[in-house]
PDB file of N, CA and C in Angstrom:
ATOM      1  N   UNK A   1      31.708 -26.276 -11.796  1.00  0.00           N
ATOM      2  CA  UNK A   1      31.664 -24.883 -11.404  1.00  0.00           C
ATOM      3  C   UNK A   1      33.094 -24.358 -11.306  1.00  0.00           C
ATOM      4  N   UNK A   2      33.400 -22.965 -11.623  1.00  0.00           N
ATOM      5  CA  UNK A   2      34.598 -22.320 -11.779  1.00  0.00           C
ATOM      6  C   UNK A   2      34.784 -21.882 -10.432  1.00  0.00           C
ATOM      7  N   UNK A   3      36.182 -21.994  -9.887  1.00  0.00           N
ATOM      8  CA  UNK A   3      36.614 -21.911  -8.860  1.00  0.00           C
ATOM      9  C   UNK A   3      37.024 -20.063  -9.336  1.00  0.00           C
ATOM     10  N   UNK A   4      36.563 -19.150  -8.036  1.00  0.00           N
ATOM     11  CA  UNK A   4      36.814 -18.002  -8.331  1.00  0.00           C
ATOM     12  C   UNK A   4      38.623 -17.587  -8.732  1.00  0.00           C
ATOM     13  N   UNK A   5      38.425 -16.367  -9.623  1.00  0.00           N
ATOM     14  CA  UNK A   5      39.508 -16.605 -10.338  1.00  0.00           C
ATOM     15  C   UNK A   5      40.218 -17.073 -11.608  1.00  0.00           C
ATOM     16  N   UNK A   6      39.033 -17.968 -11.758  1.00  0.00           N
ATOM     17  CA  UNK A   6      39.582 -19.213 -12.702  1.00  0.00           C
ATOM     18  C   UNK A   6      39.138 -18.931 -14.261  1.00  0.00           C
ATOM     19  N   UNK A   7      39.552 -18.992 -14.858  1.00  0.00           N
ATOM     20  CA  UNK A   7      39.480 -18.380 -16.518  1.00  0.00           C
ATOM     21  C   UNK A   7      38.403 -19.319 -16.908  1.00  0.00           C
ATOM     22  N   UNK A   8      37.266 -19.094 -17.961  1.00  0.00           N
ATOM     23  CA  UNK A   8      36.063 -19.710 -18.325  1.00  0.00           C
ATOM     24  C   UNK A   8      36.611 -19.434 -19.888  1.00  0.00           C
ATOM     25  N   UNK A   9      36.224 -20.838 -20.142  1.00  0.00           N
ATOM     26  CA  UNK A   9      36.597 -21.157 -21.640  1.00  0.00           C
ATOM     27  C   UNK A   9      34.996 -21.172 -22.849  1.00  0.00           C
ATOM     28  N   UNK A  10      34.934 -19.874 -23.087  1.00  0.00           N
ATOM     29  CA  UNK A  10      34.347 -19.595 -23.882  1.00  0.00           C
ATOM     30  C   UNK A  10      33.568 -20.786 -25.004  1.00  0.00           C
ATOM     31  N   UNK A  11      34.345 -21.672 -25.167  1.00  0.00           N
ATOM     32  CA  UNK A  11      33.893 -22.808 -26.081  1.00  0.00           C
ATOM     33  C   UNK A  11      33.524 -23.767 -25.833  1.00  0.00           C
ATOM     34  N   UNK A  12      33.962 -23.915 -24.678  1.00  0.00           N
ATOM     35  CA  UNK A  12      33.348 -25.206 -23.647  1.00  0.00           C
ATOM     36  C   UNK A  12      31.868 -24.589 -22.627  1.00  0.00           C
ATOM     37  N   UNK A  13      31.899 -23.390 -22.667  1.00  0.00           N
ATOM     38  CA  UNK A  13      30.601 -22.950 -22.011  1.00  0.00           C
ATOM     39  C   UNK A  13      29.278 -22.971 -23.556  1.00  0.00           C
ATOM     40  N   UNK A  14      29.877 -22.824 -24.777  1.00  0.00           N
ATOM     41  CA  UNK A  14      29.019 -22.456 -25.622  1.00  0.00           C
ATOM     42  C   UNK A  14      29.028 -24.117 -25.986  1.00  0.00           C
ATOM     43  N   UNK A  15      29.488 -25.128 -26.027  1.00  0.00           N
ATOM     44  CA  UNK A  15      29.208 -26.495 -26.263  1.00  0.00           C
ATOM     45  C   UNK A  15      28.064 -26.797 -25.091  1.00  0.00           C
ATOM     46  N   UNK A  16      28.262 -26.593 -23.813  1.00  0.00           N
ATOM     47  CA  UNK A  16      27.420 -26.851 -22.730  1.00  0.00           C
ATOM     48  C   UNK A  16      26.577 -26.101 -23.386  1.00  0.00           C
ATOM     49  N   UNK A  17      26.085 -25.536 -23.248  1.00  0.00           N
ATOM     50  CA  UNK A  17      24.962 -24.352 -23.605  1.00  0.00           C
ATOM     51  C   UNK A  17      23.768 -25.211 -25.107  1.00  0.00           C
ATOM     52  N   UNK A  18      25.050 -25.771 -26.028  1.00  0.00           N
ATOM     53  CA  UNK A  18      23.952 -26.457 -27.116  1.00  0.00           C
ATOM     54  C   UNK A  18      23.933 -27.625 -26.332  1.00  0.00           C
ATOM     55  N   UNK A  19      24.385 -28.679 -25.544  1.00  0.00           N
ATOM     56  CA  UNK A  19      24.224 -29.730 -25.392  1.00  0.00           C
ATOM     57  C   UNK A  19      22.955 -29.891 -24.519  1.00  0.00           C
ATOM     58  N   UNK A  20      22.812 -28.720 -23.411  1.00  0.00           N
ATOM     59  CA  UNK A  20      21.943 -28.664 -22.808  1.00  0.00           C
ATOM     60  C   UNK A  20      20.264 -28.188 -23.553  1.00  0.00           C
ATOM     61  N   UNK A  21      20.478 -27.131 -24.502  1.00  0.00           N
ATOM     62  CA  UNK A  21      19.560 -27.078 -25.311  1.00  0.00           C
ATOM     63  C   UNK A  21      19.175 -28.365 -26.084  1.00  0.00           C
ATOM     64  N   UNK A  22      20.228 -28.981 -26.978  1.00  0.00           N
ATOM     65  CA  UNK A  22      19.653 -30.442 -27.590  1.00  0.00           C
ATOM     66  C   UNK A  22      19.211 -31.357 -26.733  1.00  0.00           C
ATOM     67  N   UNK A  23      19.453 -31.240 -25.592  1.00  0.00           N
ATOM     68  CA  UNK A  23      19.176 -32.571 -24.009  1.00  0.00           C
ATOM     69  C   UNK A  23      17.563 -32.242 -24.476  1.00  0.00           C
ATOM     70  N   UNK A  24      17.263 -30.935 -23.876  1.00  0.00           N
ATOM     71  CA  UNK A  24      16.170 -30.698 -23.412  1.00  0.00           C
ATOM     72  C   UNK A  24      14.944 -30.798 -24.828  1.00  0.00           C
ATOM     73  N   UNK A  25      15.315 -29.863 -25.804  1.00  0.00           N
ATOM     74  CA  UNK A  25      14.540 -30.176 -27.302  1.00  0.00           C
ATOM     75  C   UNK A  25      13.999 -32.396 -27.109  1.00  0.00           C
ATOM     76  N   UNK A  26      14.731 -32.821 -26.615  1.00  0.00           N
ATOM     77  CA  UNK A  26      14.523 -34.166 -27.096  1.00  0.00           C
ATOM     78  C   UNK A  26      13.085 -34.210 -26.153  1.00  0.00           C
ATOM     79  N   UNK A  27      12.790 -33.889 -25.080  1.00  0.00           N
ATOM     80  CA  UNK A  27      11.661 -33.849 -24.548  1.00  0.00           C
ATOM     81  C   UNK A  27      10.649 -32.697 -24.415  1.00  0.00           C
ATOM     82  N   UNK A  28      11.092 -31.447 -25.163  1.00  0.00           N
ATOM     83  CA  UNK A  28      10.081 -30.420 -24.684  1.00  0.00           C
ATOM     84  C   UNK A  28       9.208 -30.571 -25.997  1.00  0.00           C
ATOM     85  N   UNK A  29       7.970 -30.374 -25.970  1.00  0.00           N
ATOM     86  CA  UNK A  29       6.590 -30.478 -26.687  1.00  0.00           C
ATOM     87  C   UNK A  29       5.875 -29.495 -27.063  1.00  0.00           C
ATOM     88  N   UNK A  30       5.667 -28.995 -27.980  1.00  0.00           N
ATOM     89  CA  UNK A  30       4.807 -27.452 -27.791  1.00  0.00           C
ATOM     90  C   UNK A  30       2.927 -27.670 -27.145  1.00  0.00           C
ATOM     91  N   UNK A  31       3.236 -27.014 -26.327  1.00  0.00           N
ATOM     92  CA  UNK A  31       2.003 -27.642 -25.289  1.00  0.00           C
ATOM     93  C   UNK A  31       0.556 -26.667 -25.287  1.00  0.00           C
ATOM     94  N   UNK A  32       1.046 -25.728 -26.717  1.00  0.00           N
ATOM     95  CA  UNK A  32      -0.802 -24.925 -26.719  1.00  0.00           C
ATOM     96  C   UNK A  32      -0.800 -25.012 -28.749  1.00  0.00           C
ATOM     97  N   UNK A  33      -1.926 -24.549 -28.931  1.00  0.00           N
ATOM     98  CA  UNK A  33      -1.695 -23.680 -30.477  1.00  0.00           C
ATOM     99  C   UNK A  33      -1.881 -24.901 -31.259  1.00  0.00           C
ATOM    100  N   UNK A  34      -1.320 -24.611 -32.955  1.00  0.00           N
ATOM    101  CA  UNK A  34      -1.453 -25.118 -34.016  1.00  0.00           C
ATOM    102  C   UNK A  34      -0.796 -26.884 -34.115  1.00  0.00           C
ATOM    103  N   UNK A  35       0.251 -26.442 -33.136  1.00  0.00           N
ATOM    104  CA  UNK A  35       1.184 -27.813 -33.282  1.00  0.00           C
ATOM    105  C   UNK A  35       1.253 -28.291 -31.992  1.00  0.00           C
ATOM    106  N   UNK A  36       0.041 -28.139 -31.433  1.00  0.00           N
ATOM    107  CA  UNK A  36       0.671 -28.951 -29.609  1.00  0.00           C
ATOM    108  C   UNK A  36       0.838 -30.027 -29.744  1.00  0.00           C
ATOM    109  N   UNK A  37       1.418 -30.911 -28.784  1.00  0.00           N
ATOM    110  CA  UNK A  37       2.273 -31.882 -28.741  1.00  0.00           C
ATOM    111  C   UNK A  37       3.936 -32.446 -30.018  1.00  0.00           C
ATOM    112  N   UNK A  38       3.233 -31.546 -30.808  1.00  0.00           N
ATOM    113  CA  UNK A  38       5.241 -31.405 -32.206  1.00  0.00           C
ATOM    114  C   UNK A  38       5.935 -31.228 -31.113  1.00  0.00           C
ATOM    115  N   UNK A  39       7.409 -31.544 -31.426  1.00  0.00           N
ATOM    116  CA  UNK A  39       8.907 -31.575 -30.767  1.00  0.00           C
ATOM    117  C   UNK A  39       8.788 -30.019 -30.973  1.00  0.00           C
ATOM    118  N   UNK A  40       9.705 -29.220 -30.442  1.00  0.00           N
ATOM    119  CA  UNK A  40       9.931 -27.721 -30.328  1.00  0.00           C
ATOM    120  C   UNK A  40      10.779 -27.923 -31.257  1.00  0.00           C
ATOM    121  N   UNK A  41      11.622 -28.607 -31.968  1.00  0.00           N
ATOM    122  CA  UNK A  41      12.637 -28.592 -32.992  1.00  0.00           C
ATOM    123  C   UNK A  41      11.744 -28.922 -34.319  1.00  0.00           C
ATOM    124  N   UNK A  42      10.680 -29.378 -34.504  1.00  0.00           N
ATOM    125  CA  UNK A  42       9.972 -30.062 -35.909  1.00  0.00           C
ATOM    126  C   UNK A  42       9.107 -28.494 -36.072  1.00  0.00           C
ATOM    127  N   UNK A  43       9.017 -27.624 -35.101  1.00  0.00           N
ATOM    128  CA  UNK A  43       7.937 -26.279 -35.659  1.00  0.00           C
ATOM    129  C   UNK A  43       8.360 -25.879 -36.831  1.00  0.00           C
ATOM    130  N   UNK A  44       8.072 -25.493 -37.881  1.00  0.00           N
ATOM    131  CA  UNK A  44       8.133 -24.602 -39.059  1.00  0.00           C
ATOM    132  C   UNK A  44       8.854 -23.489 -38.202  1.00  0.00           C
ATOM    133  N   UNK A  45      10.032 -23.041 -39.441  1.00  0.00           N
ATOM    134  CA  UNK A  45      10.414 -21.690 -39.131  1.00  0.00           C
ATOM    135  C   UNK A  45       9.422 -20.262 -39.116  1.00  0.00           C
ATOM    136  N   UNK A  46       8.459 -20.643 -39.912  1.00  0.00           N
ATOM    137  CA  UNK A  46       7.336 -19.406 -40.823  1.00  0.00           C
ATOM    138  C   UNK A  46       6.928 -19.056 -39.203  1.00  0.00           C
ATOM    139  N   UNK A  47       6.310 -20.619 -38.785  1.00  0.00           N
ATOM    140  CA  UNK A  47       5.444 -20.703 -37.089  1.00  0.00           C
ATOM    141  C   UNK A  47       6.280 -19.942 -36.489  1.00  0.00           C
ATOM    142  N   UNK A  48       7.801 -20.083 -36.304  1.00  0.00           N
ATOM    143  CA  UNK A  48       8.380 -19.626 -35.154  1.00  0.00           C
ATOM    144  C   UNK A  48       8.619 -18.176 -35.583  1.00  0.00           C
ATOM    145  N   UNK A  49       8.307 -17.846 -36.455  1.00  0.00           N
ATOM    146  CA  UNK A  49       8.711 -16.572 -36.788  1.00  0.00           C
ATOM    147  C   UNK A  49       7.550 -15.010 -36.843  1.00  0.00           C
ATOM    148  N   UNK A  50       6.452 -16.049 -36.873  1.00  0.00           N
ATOM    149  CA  UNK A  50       4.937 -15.754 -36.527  1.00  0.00           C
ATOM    150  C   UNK A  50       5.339 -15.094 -34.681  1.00  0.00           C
ATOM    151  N   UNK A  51       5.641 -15.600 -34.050  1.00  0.00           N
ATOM    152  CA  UNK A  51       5.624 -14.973 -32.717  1.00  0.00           C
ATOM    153  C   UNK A  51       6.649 -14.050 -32.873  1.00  0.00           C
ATOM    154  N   UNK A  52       7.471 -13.746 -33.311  1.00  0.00           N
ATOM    155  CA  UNK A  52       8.520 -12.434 -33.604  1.00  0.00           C
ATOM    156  C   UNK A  52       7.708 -11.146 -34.124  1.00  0.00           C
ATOM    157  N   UNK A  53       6.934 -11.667 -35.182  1.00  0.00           N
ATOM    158  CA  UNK A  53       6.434 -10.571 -35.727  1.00  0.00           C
ATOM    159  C   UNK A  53       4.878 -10.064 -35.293  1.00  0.00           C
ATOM    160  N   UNK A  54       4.104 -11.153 -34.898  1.00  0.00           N
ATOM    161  CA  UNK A  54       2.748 -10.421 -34.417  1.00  0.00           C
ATOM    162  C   UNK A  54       2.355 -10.982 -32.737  1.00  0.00           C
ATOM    163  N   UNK A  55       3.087 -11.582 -32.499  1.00  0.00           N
ATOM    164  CA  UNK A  55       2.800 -11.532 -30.828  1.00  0.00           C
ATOM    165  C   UNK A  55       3.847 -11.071 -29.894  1.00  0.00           C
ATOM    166  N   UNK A  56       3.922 -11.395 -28.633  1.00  0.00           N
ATOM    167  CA  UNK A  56       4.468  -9.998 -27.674  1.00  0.00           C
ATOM    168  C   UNK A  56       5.963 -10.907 -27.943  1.00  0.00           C
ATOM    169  N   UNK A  57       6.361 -11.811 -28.851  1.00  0.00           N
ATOM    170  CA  UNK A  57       7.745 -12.844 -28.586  1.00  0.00           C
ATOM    171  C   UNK A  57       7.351 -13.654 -28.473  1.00  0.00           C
ATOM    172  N   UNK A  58       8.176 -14.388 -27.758  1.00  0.00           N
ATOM    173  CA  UNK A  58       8.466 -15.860 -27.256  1.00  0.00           C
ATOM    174  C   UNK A  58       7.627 -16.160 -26.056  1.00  0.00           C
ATOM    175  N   UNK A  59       7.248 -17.276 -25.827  1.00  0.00           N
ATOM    176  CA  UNK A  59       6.843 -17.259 -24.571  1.00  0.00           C
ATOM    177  C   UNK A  59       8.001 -17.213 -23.148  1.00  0.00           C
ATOM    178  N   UNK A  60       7.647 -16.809 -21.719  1.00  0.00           N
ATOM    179  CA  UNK A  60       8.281 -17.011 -21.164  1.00  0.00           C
ATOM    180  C   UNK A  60       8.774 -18.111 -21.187  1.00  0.00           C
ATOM    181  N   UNK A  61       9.858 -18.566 -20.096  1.00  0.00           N
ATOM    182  CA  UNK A  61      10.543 -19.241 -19.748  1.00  0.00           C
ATOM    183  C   UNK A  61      11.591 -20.399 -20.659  1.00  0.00           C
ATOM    184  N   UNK A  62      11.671 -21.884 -19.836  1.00  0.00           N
ATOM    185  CA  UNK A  62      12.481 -22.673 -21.017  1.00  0.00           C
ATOM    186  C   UNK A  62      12.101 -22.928 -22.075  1.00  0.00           C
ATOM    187  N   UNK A  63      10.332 -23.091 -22.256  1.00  0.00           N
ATOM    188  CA  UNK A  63       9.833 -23.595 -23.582  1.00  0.00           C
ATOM    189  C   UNK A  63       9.948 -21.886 -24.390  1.00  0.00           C
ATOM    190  N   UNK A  64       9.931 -21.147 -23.924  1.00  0.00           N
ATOM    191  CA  UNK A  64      10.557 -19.798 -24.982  1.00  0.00           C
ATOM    192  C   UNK A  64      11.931 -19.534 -25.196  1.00  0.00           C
ATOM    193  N   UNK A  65      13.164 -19.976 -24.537  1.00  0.00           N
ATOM    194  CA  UNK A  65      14.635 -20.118 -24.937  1.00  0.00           C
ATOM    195  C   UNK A  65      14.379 -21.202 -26.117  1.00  0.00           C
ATOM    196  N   UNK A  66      13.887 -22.431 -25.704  1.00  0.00           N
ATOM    197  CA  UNK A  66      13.865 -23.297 -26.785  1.00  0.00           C
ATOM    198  C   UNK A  66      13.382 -22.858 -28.219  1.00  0.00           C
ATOM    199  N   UNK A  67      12.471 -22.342 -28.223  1.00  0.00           N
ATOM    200  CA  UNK A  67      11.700 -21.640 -29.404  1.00  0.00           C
ATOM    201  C   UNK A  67      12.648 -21.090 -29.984  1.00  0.00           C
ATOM    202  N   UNK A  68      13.203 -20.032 -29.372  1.00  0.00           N
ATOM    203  CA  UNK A  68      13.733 -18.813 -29.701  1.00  0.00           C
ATOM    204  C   UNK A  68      15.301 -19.208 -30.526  1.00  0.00           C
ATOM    205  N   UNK A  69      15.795 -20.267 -29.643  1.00  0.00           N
ATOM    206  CA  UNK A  69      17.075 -21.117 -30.533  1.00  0.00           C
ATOM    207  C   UNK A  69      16.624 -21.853 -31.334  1.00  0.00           C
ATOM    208  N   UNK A  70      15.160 -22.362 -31.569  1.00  0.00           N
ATOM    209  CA  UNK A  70      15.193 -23.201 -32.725  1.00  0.00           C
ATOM    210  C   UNK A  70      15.427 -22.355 -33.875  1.00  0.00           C
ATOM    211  N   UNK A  71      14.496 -21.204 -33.657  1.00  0.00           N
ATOM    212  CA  UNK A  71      14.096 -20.316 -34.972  1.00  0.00           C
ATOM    213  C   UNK A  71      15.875 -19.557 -34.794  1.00  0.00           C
ATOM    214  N   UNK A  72      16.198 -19.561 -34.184  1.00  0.00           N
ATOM    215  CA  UNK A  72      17.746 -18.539 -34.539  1.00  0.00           C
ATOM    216  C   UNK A  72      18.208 -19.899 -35.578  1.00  0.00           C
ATOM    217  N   UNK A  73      18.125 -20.709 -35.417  1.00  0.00           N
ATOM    218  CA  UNK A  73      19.008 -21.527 -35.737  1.00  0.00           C
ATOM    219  C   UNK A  73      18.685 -22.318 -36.760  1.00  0.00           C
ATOM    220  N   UNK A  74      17.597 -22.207 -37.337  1.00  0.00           N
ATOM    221  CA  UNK A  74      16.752 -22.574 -38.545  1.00  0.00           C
ATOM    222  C   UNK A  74      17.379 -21.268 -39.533  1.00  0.00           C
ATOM    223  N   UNK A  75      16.690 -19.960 -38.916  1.00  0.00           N
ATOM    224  CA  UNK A  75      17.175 -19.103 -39.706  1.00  0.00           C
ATOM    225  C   UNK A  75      18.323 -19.149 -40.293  1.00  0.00           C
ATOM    226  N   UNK A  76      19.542 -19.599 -39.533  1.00  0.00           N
ATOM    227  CA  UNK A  76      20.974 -19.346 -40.136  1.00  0.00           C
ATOM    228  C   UNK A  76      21.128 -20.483 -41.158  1.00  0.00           C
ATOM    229  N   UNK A  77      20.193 -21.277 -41.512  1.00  0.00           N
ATOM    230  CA  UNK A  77      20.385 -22.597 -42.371  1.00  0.00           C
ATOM    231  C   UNK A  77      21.054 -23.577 -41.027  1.00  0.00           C
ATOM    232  N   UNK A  78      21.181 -23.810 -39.700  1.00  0.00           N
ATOM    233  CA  UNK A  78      21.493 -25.015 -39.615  1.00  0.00           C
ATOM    234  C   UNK A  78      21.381 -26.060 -38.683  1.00  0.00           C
ATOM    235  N   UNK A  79      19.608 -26.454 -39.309  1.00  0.00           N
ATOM    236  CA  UNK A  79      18.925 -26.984 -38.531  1.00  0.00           C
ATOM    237  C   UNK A  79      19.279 -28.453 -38.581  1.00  0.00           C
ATOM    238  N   UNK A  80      20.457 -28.364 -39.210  1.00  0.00           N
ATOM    239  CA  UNK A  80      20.859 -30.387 -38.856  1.00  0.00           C
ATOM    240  C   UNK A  80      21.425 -30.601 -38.446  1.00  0.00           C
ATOM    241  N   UNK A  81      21.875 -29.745 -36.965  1.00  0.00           N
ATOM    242  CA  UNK A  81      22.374 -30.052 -35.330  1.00  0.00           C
ATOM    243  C   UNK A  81      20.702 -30.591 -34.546  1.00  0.00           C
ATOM    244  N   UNK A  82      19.382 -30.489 -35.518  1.00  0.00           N
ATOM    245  CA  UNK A  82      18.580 -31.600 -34.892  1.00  0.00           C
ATOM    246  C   UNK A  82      18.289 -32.662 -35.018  1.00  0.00           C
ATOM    247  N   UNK A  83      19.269 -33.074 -36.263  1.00  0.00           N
ATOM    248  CA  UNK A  83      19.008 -34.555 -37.392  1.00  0.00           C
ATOM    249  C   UNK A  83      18.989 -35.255 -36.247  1.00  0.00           C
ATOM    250  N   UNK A  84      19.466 -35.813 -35.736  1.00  0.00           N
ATOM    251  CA  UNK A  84      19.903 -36.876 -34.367  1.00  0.00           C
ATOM    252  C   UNK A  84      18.993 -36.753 -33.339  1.00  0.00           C
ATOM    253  N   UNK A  85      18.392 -35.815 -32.906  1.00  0.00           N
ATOM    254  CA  UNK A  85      16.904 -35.422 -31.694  1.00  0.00           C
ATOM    255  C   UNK A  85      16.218 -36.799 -31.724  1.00  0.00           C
ATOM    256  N   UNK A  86      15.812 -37.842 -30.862  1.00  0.00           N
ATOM    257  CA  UNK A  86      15.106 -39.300 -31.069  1.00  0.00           C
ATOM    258  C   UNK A  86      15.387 -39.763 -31.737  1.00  0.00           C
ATOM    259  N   UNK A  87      16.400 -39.760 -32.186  1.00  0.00           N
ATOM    260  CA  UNK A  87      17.129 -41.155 -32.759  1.00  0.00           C
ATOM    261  C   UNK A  87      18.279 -42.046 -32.318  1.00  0.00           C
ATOM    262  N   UNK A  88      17.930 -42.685 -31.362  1.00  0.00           N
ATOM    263  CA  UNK A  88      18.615 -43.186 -30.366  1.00  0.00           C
ATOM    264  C   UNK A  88      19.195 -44.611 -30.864  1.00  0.00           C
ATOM    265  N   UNK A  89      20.125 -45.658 -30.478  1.00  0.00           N
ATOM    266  CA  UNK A  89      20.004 -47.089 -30.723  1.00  0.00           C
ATOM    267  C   UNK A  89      20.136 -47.545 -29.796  1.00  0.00           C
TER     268      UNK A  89
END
């Protein structure tokens, strides 16, 4: 935590920010619908893009941040910051 005052380094908050997203992708599950139990990172982009266009979004909460960065991040081409997701040694 930043001690008030204290300058926040933009690149080290946006590394935290994916590390904590990839932490969590390794265990979150899509838990209703077409693909329940798939990794939130293995959904089809088409799927994730299906809730953009004909339902109200994302779902609330973390399992809808997760969604919502997979498909940003599929979209931009670069979904092989998930190659490594369970693949542990």
């Amino acid at each position: 935590m930043n001690k008030p005052g204290e300058e926040i380094d933009p690149a080290e908050a946006m590394k935290k920010e994916l590390a904590d997203n990839l932490a969590d992708l390794e265990v979150y599950r899509m838990p209703f619908g077409r693909y329940i139990n798939r990794g939130i990172h293995t959904l089809p982009y088409e799927y994730l893009h299906w809730f953009v266009e004909r339902q109200n979004g994302f779902p609330s909460g973390r399992l809808g941040e997760l969604m919502e960065f997979v498909y940003h991040t599929k979209a931009a081409g670069a979904e092989i910051v998930f190659s490594k997701i369970g693949k542990r040694n």
